[in-house]
Protein backbone atom coordinates (compact mmCIF):
# COMPACT_ATOMS: atom_id res chain seq x y z
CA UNK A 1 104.74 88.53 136.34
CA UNK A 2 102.04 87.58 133.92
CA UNK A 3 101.11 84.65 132.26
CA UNK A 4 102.13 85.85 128.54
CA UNK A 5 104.74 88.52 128.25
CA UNK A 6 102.29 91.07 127.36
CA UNK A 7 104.62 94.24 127.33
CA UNK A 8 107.11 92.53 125.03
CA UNK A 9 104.80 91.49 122.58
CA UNK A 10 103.14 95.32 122.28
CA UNK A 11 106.51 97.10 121.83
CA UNK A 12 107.78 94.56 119.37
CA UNK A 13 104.42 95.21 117.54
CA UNK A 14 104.88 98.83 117.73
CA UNK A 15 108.11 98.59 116.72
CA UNK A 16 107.65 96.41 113.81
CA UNK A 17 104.50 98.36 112.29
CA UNK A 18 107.13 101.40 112.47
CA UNK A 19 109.86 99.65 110.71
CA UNK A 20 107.14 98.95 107.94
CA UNK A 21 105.70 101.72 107.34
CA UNK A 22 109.47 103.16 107.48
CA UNK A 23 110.26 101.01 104.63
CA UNK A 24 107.35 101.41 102.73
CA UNK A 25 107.88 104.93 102.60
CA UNK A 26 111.43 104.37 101.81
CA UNK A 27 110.66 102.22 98.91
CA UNK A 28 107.73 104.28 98.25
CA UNK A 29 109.82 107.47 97.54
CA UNK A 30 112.79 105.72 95.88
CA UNK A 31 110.60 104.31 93.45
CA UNK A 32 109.46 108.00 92.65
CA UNK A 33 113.22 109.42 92.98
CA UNK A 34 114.21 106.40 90.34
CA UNK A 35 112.11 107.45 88.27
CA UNK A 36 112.65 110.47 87.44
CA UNK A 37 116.36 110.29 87.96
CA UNK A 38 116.49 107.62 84.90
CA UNK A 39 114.74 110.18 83.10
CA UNK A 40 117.84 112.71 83.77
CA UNK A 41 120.59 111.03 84.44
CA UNK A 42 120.89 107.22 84.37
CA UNK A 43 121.42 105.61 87.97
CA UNK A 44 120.18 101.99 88.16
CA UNK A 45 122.99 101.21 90.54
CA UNK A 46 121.86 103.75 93.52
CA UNK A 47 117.74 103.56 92.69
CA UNK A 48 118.15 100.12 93.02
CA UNK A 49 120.06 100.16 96.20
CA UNK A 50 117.41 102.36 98.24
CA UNK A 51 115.08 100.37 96.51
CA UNK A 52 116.16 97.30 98.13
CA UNK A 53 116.47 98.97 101.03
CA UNK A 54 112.99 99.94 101.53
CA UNK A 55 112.39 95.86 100.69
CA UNK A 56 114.55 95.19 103.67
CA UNK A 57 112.53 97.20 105.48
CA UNK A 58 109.31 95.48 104.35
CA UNK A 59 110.62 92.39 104.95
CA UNK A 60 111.77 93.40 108.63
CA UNK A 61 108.76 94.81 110.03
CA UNK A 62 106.70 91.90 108.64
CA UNK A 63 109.07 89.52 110.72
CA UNK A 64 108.99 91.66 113.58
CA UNK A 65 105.25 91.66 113.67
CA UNK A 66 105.42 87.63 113.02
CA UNK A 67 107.77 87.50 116.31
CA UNK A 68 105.33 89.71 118.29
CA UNK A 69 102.95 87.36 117.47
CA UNK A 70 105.18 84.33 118.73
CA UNK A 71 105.97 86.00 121.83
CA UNK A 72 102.81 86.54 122.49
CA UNK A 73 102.06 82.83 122.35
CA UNK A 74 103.73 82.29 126.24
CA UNK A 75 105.20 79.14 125.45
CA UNK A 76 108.62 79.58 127.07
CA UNK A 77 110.94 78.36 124.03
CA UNK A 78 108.86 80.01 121.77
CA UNK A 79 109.19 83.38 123.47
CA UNK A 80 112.78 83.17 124.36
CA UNK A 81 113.33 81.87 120.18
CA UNK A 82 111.53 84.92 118.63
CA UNK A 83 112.86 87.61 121.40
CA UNK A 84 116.17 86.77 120.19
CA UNK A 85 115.13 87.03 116.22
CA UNK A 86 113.40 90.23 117.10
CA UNK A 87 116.29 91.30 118.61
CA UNK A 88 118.51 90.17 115.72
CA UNK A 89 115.91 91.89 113.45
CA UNK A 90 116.05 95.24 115.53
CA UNK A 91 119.83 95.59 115.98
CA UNK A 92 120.06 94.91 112.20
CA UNK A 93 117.26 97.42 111.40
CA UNK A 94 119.36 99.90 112.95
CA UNK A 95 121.80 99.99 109.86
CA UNK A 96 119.12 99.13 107.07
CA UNK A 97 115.93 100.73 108.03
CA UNK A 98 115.18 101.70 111.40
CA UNK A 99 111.35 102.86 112.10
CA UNK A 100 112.24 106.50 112.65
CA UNK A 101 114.66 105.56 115.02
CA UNK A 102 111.58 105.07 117.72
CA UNK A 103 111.09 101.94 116.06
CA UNK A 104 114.16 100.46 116.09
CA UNK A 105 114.05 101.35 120.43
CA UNK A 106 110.68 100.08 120.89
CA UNK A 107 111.69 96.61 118.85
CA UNK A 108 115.01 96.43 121.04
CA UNK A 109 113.45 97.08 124.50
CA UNK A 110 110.44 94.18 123.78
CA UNK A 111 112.66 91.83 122.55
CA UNK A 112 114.86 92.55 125.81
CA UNK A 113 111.46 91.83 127.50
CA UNK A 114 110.77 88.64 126.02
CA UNK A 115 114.05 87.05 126.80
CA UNK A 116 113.91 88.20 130.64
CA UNK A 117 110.48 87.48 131.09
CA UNK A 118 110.04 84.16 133.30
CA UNK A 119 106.60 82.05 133.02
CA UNK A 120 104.82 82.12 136.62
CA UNK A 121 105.41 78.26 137.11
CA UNK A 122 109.32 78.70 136.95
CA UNK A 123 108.73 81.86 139.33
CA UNK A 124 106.82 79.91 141.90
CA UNK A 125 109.17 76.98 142.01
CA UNK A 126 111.92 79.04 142.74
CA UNK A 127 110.12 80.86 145.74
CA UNK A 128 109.22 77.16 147.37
């Protein structure tokens, strides 16, 4: 095992970028779509629901990428506290706004990563 837990921290990054750009499409296109709907017929209830789902989305990926960066860090608590929100944040992306789907995996699997991965002093002491 490595010192940091390098292949967590890369799919939670992946993952989180994908989640972003998934909601900043997403509130990209609603924004459009609200638009002109309130020009034809007057929905503020649903435009402002995908609206604030694309903000979710936002909001996700920037905490994802924030937890990739914590993980990343190899301090033991702080990788085991951020793989578990980044896994929070993935399962929850799944319903709100989930990275093309891929993103939502990626996001899963590193945050799986983080919380099995073992620092090499606790792996040596166990071997002696």
């Amino acid at each position: 095992m490595s010192e940091k837990p390098t292949a967590a921290f890369i799919l939670v990054l992946i993952g989180g970028v994908l989640i972003f750009l998934n909601g900043l499409i997403l509130l990209a296109l609603s924004t459009i779509a609200a638009a002109i709907a309130a020009t034809i017929v007057p929905l503020p209830h649903i435009a402002t629901l995908i609206i604030a789902l694309g903000s979710i989305g936002l909001i996700f990926g920037i905490l994802l990428i924030i937890a990739s960066i914590k993980i990343n860090s190899g301090n033991p608590s702080m990788v085991r506290t951020w793989s578990i929100v980044a896994l929070i944040l993935s399962i929850l992306s799944l319903f709100l706004c989930n990275g093309f789907i891929i993103g939502f995996i990626l996001a899963l699997v590193g945050a799986i990563l983080g919380l099995i991965w073992k620092p090499p002093s606790a792996i040596t002491a166990t071997l002696t």
